[in-house]
PDB file of N, CA and C in Angstrom:
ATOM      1  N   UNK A   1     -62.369  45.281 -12.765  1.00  0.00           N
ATOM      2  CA  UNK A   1     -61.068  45.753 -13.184  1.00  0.00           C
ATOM      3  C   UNK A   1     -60.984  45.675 -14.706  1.00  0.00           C
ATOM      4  N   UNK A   2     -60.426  46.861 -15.361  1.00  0.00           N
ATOM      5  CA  UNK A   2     -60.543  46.909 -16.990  1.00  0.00           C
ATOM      6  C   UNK A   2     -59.370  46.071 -17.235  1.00  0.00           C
ATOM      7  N   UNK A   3     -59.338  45.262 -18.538  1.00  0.00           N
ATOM      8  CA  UNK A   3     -57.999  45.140 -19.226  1.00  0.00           C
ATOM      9  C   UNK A   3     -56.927  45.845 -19.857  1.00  0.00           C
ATOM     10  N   UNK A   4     -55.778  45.365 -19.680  1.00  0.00           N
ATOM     11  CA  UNK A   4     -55.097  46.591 -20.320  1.00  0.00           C
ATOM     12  C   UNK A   4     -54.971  46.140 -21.797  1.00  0.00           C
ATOM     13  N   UNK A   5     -55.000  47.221 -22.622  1.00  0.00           N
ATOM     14  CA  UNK A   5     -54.872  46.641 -24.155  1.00  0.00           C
ATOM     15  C   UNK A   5     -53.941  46.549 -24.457  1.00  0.00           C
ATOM     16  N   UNK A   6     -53.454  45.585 -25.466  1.00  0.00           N
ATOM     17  CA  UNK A   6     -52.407  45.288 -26.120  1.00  0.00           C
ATOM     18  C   UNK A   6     -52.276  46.019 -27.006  1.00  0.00           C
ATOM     19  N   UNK A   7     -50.484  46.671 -27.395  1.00  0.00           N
ATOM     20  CA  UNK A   7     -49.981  47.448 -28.505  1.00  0.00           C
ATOM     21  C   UNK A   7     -50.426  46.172 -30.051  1.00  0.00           C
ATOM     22  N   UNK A   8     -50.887  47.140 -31.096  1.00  0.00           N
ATOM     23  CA  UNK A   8     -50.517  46.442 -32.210  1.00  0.00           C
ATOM     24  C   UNK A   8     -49.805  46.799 -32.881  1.00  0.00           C
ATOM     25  N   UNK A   9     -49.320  45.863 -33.786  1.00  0.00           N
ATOM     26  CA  UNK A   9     -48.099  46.095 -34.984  1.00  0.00           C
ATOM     27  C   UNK A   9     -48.310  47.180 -36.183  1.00  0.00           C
ATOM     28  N   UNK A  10     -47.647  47.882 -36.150  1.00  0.00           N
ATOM     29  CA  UNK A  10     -48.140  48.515 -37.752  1.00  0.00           C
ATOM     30  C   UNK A  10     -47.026  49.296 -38.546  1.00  0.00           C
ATOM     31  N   UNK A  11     -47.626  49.202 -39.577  1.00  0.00           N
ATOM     32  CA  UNK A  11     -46.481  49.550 -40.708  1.00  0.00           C
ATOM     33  C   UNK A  11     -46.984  50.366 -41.822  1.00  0.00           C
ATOM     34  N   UNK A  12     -46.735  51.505 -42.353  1.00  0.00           N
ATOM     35  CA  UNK A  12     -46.708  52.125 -43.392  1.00  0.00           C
ATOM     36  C   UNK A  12     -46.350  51.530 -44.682  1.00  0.00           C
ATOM     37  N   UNK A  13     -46.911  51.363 -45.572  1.00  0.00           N
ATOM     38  CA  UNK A  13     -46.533  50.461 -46.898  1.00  0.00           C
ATOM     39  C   UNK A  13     -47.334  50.858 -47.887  1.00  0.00           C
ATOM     40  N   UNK A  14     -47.217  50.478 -49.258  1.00  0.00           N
ATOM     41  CA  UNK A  14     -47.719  51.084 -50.460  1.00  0.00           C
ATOM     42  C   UNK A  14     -48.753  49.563 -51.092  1.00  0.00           C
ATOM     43  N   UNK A  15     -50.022  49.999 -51.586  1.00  0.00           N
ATOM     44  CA  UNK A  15     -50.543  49.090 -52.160  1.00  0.00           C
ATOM     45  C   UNK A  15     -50.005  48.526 -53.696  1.00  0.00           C
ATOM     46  N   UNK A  16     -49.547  47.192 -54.038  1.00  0.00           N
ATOM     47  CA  UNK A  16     -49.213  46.579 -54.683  1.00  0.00           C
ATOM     48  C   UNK A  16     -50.787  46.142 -55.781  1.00  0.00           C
ATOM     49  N   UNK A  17     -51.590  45.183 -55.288  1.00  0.00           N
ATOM     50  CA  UNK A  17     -52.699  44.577 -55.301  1.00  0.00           C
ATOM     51  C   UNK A  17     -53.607  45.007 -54.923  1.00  0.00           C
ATOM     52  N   UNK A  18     -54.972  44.572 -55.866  1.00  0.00           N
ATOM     53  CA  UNK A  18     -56.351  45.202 -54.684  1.00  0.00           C
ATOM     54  C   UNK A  18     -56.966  44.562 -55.900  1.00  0.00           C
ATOM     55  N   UNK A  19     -57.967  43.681 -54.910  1.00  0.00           N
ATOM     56  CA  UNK A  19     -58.885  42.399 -55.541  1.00  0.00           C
ATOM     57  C   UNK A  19     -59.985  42.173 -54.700  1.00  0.00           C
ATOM     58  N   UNK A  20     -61.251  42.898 -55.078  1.00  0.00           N
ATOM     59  CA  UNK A  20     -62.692  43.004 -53.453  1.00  0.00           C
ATOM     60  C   UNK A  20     -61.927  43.283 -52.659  1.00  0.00           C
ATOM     61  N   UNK A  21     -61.907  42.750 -51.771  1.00  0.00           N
ATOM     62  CA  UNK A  21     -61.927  43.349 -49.796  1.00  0.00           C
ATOM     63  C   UNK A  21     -60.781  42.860 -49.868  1.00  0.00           C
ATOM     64  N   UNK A  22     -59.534  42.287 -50.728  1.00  0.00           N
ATOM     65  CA  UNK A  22     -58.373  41.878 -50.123  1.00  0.00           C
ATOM     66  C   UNK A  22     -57.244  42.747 -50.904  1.00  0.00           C
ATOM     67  N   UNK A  23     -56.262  43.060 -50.481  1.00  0.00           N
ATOM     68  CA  UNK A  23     -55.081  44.045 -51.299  1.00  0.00           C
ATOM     69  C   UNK A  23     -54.197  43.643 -50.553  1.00  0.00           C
ATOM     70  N   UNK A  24     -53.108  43.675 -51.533  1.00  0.00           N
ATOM     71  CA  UNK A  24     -51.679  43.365 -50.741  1.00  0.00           C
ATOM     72  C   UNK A  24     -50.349  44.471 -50.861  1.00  0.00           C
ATOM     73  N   UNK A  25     -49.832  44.495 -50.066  1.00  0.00           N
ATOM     74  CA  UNK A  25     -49.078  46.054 -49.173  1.00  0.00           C
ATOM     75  C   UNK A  25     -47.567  45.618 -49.040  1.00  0.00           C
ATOM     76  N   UNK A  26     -46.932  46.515 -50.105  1.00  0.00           N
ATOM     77  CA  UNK A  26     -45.503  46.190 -49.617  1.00  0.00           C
ATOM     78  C   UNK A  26     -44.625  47.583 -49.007  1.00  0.00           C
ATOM     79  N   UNK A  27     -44.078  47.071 -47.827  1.00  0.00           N
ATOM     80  CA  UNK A  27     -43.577  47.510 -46.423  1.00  0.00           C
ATOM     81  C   UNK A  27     -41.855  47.450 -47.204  1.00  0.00           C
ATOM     82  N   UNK A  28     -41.336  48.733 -47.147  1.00  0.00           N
ATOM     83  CA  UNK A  28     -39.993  48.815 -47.325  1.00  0.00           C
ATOM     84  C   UNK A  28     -39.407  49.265 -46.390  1.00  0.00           C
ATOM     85  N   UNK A  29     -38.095  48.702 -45.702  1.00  0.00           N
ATOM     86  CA  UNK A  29     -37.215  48.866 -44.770  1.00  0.00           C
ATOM     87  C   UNK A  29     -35.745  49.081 -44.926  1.00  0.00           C
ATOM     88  N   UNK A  30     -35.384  50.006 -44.149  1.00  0.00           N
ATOM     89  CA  UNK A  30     -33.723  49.554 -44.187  1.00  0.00           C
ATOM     90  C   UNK A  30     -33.397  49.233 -43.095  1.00  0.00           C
ATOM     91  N   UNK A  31     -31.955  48.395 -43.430  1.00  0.00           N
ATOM     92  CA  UNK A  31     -31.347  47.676 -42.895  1.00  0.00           C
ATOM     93  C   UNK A  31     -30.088  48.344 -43.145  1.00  0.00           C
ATOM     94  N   UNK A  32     -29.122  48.134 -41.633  1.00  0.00           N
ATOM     95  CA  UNK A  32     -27.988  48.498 -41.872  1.00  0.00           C
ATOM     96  C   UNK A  32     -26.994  47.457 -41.576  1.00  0.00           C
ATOM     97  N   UNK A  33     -26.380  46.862 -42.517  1.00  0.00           N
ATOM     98  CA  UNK A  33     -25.267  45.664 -42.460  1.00  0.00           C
ATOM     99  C   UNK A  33     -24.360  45.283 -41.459  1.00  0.00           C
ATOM    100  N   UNK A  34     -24.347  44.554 -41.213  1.00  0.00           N
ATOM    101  CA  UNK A  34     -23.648  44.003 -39.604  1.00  0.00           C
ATOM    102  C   UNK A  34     -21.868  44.589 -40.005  1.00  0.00           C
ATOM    103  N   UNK A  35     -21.853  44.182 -41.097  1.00  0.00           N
ATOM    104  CA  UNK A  35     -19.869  44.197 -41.211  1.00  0.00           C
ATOM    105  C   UNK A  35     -19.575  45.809 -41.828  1.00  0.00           C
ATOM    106  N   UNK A  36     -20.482  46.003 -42.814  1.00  0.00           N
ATOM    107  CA  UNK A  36     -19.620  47.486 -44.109  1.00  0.00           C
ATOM    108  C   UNK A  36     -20.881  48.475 -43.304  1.00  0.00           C
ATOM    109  N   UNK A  37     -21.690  48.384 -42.180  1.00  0.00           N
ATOM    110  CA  UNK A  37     -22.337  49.227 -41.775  1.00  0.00           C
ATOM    111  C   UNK A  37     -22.914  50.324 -42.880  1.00  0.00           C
ATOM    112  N   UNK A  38     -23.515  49.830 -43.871  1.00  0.00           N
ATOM    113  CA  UNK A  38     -24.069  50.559 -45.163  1.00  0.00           C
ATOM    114  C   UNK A  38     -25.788  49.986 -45.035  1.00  0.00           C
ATOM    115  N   UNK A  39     -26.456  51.180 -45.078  1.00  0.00           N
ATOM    116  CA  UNK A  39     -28.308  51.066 -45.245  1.00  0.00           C
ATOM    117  C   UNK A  39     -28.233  50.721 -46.329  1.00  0.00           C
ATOM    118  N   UNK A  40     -29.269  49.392 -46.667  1.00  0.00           N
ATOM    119  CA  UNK A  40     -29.851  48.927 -48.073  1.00  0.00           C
ATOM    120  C   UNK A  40     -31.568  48.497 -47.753  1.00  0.00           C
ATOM    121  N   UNK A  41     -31.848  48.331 -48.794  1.00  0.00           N
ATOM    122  CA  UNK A  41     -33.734  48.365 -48.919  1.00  0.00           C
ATOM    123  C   UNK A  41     -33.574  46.953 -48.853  1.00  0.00           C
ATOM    124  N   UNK A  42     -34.861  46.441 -47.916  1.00  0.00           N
ATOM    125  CA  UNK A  42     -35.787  45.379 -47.836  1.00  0.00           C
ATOM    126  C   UNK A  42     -37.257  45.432 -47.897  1.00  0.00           C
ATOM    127  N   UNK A  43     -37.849  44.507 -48.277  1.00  0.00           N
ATOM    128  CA  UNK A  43     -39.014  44.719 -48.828  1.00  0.00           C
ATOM    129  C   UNK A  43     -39.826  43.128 -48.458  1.00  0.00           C
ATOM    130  N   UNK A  44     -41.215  43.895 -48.081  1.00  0.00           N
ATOM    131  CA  UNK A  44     -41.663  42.571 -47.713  1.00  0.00           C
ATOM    132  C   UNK A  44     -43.489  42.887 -48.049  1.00  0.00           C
ATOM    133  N   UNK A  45     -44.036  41.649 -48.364  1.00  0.00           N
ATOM    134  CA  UNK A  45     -45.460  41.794 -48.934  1.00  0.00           C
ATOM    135  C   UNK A  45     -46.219  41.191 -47.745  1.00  0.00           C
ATOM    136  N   UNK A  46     -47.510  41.913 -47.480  1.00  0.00           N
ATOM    137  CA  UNK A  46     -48.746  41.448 -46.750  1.00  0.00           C
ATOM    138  C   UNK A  46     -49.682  41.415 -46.974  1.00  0.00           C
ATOM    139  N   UNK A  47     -50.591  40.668 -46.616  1.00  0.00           N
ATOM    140  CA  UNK A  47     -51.996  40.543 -47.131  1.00  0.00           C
ATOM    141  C   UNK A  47     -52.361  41.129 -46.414  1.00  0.00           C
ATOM    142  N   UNK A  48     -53.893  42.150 -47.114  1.00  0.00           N
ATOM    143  CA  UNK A  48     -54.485  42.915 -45.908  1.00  0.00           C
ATOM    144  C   UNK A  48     -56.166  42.639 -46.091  1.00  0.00           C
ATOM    145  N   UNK A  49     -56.738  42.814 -45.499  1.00  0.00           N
ATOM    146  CA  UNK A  49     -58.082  42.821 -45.212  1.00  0.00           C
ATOM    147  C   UNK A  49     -58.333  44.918 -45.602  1.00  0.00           C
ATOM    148  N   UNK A  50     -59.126  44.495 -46.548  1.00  0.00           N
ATOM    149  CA  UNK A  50     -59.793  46.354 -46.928  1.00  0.00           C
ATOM    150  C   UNK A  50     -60.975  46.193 -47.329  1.00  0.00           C
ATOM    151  N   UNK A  51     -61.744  46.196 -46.231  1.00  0.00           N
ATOM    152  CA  UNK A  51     -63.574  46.044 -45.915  1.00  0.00           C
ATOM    153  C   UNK A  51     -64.025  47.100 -46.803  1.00  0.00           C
ATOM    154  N   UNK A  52     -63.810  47.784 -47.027  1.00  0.00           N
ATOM    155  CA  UNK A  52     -64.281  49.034 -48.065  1.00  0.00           C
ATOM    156  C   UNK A  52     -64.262  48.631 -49.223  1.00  0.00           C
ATOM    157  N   UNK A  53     -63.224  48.265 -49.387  1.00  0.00           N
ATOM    158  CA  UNK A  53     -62.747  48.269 -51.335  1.00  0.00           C
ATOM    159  C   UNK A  53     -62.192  49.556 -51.821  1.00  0.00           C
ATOM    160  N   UNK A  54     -62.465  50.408 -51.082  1.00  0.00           N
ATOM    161  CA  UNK A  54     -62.065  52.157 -51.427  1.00  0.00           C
ATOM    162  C   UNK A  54     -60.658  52.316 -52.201  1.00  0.00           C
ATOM    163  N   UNK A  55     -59.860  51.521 -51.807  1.00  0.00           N
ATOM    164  CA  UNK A  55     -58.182  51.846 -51.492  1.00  0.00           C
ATOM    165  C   UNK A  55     -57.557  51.411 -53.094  1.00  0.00           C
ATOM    166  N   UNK A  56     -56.913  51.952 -53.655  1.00  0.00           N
ATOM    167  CA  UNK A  56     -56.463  52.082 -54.846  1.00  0.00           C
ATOM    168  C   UNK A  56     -55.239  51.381 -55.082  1.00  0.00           C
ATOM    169  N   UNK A  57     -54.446  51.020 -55.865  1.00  0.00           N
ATOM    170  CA  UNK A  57     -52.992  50.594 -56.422  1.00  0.00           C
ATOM    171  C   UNK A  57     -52.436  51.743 -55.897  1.00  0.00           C
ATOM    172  N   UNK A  58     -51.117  51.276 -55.567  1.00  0.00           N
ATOM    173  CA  UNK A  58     -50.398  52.850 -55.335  1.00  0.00           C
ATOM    174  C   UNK A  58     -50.510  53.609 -54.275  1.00  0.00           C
ATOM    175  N   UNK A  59     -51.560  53.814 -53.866  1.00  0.00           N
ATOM    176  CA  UNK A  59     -52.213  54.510 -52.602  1.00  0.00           C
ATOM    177  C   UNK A  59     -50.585  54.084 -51.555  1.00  0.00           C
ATOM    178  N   UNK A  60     -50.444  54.908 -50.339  1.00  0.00           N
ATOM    179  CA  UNK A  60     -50.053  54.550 -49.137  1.00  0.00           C
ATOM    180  C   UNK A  60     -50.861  54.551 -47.893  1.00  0.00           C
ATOM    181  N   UNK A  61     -50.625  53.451 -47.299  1.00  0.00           N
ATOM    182  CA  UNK A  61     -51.747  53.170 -46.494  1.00  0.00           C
ATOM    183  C   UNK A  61     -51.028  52.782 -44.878  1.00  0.00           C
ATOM    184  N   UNK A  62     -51.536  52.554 -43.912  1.00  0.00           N
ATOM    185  CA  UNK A  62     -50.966  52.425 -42.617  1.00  0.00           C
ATOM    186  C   UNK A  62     -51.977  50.946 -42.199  1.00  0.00           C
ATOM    187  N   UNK A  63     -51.112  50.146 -41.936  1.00  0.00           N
ATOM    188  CA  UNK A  63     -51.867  48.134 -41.775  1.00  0.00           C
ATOM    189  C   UNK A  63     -51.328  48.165 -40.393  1.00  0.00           C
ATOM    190  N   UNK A  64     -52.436  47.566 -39.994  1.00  0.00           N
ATOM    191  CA  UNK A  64     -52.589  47.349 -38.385  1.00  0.00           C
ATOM    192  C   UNK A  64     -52.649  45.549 -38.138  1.00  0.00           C
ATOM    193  N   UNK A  65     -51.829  44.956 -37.121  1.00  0.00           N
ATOM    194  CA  UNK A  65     -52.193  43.552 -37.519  1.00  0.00           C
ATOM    195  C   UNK A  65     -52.957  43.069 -36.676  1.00  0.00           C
ATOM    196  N   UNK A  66     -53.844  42.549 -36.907  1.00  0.00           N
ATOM    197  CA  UNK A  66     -55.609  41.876 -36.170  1.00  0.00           C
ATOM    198  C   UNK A  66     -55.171  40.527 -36.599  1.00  0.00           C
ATOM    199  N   UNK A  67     -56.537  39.332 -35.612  1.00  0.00           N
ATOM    200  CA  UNK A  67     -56.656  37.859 -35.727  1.00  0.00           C
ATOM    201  C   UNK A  67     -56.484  37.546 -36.909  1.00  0.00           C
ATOM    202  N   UNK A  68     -56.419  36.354 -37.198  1.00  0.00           N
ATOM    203  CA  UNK A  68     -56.545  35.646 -38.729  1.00  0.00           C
ATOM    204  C   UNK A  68     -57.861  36.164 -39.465  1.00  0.00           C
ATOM    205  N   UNK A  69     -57.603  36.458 -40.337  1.00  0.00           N
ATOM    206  CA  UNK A  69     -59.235  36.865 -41.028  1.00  0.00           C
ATOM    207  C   UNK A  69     -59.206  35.360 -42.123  1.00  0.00           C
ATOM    208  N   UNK A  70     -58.437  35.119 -42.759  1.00  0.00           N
ATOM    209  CA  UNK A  70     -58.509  34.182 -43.765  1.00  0.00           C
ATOM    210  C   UNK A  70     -56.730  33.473 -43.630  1.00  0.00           C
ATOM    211  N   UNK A  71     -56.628  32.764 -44.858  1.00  0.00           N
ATOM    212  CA  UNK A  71     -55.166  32.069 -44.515  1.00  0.00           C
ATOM    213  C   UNK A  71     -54.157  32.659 -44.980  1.00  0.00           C
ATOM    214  N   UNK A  72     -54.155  33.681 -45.455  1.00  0.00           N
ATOM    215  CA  UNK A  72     -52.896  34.699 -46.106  1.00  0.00           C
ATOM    216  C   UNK A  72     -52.903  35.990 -45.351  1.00  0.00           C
ATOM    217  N   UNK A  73     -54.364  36.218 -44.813  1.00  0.00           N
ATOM    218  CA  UNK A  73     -54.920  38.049 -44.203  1.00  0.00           C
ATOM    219  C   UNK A  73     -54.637  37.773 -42.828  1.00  0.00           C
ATOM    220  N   UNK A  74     -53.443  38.647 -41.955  1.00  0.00           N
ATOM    221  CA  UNK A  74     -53.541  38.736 -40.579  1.00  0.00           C
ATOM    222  C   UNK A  74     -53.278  40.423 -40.411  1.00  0.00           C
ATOM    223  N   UNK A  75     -53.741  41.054 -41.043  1.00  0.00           N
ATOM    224  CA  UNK A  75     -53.468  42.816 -41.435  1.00  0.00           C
ATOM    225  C   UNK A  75     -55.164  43.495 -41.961  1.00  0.00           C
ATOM    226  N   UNK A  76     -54.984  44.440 -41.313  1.00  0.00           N
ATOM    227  CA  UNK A  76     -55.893  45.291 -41.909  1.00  0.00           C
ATOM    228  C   UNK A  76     -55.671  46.813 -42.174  1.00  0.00           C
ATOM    229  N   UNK A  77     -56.465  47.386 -43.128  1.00  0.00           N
ATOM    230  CA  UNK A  77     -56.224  48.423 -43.130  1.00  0.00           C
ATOM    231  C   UNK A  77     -57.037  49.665 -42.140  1.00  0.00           C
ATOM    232  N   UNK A  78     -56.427  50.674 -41.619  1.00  0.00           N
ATOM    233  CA  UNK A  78     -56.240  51.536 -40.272  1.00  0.00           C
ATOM    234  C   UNK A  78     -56.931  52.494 -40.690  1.00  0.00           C
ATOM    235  N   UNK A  79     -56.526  53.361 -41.423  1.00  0.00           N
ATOM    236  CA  UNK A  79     -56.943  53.979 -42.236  1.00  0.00           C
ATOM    237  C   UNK A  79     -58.534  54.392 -42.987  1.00  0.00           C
TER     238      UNK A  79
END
């Protein structure tokens, strides 16, 4: 009997950082306010794992989240 696979997490975000195989990706969201029901930006940073090195500042990229790779990296790039 096969397993069924598990969905992973992923998010569209813009590269911030990129240092060898590690770059970090910030993910912007809105949110819409519980009381004045008004959208405002949130923003949040991830470490990613980028086995290539290819991936540039700036770039937009799509992070998939995999095991621990190191103690900050639980993301990689999909792409």
């Amino acid at each position: 009997m096969t397993e069924p696979t598990k969905h992973k997490q992923t998010f569209k975000g813009k590269i911030v950082s990129s240092a060898g195989k590690s770059a970090v990706v910030e993910v912007m969201r809105y949110i819409k306010h519980p009381k004045y029901r008004k959208y405002f930006k949130r923003s949040k940073k991830y470490g990613v794992h980028d086995e290539t090195g290819q991936h540039k500042i700036g770039e937009t990229v799509v992070i998939e989240s995999s095991r621990p790779l190191s103690g900050s990296k639980n993301w990689i790039i999909k792409n």
